[in-house]
Protein backbone atom coordinates (compact mmCIF):
# COMPACT_ATOMS: atom_id res chain seq x y z
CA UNK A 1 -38.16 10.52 -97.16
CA UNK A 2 -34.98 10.78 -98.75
CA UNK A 3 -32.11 9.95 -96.71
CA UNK A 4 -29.22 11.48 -99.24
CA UNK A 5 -30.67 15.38 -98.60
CA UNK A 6 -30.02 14.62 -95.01
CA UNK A 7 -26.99 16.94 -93.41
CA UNK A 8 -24.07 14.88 -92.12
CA UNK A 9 -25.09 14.08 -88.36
CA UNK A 10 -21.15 14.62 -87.65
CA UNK A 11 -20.95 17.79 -89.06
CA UNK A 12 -24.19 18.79 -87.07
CA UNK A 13 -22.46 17.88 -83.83
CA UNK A 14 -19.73 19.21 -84.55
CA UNK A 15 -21.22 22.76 -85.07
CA UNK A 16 -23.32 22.38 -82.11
CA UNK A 17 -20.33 21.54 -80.11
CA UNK A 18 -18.39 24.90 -81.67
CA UNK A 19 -21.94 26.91 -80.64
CA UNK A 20 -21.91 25.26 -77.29
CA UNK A 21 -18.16 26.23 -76.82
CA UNK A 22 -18.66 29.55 -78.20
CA UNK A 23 -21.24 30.27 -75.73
CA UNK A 24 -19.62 28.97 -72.96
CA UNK A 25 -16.17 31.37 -73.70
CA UNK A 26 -18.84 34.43 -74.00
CA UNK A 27 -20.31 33.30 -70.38
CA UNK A 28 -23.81 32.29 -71.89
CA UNK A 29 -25.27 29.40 -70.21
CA UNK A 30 -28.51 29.24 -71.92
CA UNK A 31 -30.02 30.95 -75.06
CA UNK A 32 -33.28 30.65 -76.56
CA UNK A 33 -32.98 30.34 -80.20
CA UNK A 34 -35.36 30.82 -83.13
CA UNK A 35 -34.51 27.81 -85.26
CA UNK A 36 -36.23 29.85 -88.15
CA UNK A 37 -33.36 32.20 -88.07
CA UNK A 38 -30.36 29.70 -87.43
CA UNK A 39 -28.47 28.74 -90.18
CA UNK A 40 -26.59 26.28 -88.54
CA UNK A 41 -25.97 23.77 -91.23
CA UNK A 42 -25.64 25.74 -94.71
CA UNK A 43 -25.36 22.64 -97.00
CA UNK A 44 -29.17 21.81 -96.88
CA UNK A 45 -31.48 21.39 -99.76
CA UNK A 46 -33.33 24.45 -99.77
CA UNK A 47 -36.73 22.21 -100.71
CA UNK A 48 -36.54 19.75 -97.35
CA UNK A 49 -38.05 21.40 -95.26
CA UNK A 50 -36.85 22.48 -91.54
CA UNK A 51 -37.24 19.95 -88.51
CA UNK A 52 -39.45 22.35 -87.23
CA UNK A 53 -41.77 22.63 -89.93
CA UNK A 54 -41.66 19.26 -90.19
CA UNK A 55 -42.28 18.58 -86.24
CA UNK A 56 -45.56 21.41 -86.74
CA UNK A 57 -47.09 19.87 -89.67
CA UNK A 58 -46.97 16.40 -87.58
CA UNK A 59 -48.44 17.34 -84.37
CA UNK A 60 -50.91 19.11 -86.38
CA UNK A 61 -52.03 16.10 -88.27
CA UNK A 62 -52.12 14.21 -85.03
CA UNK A 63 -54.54 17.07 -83.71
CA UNK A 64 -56.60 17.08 -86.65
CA UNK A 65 -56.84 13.13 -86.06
CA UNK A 66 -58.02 13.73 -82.72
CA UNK A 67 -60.44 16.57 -83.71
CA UNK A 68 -61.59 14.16 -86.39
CA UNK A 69 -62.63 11.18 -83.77
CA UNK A 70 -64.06 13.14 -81.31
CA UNK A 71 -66.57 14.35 -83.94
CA UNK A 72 -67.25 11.16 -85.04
CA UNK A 73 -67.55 9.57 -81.49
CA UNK A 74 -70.13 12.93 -80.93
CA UNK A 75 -71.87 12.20 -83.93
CA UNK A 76 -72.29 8.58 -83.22
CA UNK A 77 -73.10 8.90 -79.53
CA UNK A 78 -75.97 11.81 -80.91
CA UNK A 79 -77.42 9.19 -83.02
CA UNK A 80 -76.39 10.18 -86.10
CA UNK A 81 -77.38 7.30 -88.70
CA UNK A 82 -75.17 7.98 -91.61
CA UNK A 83 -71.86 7.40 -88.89
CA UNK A 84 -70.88 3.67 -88.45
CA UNK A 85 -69.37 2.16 -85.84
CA UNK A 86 -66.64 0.95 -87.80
CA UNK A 87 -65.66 4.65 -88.98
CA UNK A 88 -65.65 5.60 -85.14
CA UNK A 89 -63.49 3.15 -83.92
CA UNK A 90 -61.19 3.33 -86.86
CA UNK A 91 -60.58 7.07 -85.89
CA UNK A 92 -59.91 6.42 -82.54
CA UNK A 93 -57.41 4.11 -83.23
CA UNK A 94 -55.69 6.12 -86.18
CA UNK A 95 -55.72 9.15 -83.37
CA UNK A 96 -54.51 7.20 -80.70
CA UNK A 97 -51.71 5.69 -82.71
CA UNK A 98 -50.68 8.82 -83.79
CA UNK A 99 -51.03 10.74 -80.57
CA UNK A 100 -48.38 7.36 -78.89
CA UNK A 101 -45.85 8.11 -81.80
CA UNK A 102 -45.79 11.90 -81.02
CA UNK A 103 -45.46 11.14 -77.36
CA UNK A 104 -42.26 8.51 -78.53
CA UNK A 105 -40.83 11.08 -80.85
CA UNK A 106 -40.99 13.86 -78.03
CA UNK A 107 -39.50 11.50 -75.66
CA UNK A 108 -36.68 10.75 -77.88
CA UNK A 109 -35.79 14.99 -78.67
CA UNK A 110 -35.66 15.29 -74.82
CA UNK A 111 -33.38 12.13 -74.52
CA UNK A 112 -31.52 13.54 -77.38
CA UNK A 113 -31.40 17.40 -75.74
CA UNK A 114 -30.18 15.98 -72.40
CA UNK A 115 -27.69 13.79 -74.21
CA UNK A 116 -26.35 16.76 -75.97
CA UNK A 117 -26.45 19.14 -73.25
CA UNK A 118 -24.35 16.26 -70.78
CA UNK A 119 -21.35 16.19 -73.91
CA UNK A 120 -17.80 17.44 -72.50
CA UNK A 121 -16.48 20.69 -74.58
């Protein structure tokens, strides 16, 4: 990943911050918004792609990790000769490892959220 297409992280905050205050002066407490159709930073390289996007394609791959080792652990358990041990445990590992980070990573957005949410205007 390239860290010099990121946004500035102060200039995201501060935006949010404007948004949140915004809001607040309107009397909105809470809004559900489609990130799709946010434009909230406008400086972005148009080819990284959005945090969502990003977030999808991840717990996808983590799903198609776990899809992959239950298959394998079905095939094995069926007696399926050309499936190895080694190639079933590997799977479960790679899906388990991957399954932990998503669990970290969603742990950290709702630290994050609750972080942001508990900011003075």
């Amino acid at each position: 990943m390239n860290v010099t297409n990121r946004p500035d992280i102060n200039a995201l905050l501060m935006n949010m911050r404007d948004i949140r205050s915004e809001m607040h002066n309107q009397g909105i407490n809470h809004v559900a918004l489609d990130v799709k159709d946010t434009n909230v930073v406008n400086n972005v390289d148009k080819t990284t792609p959005a945090f969502s996007e990003m977030l999808t394609n991840a717990i996808d791959s983590v799903n198609n990790l776990q899809q992959e080792s239950g298959n394998l652990s079905k095939a094995y358990a069926m007696g399926d000769e050309s499936v190895k041990i080694e190639e079933v445990m590997i799977a479960g590992e790679k899906a388990r490892v991957g399954f932990q980070a998503t669990l970290q990573v969603r742990n950290k957005l709702i630290e994050a959220y609750q972080d942001i949410m508990n900011m003075p205007i």
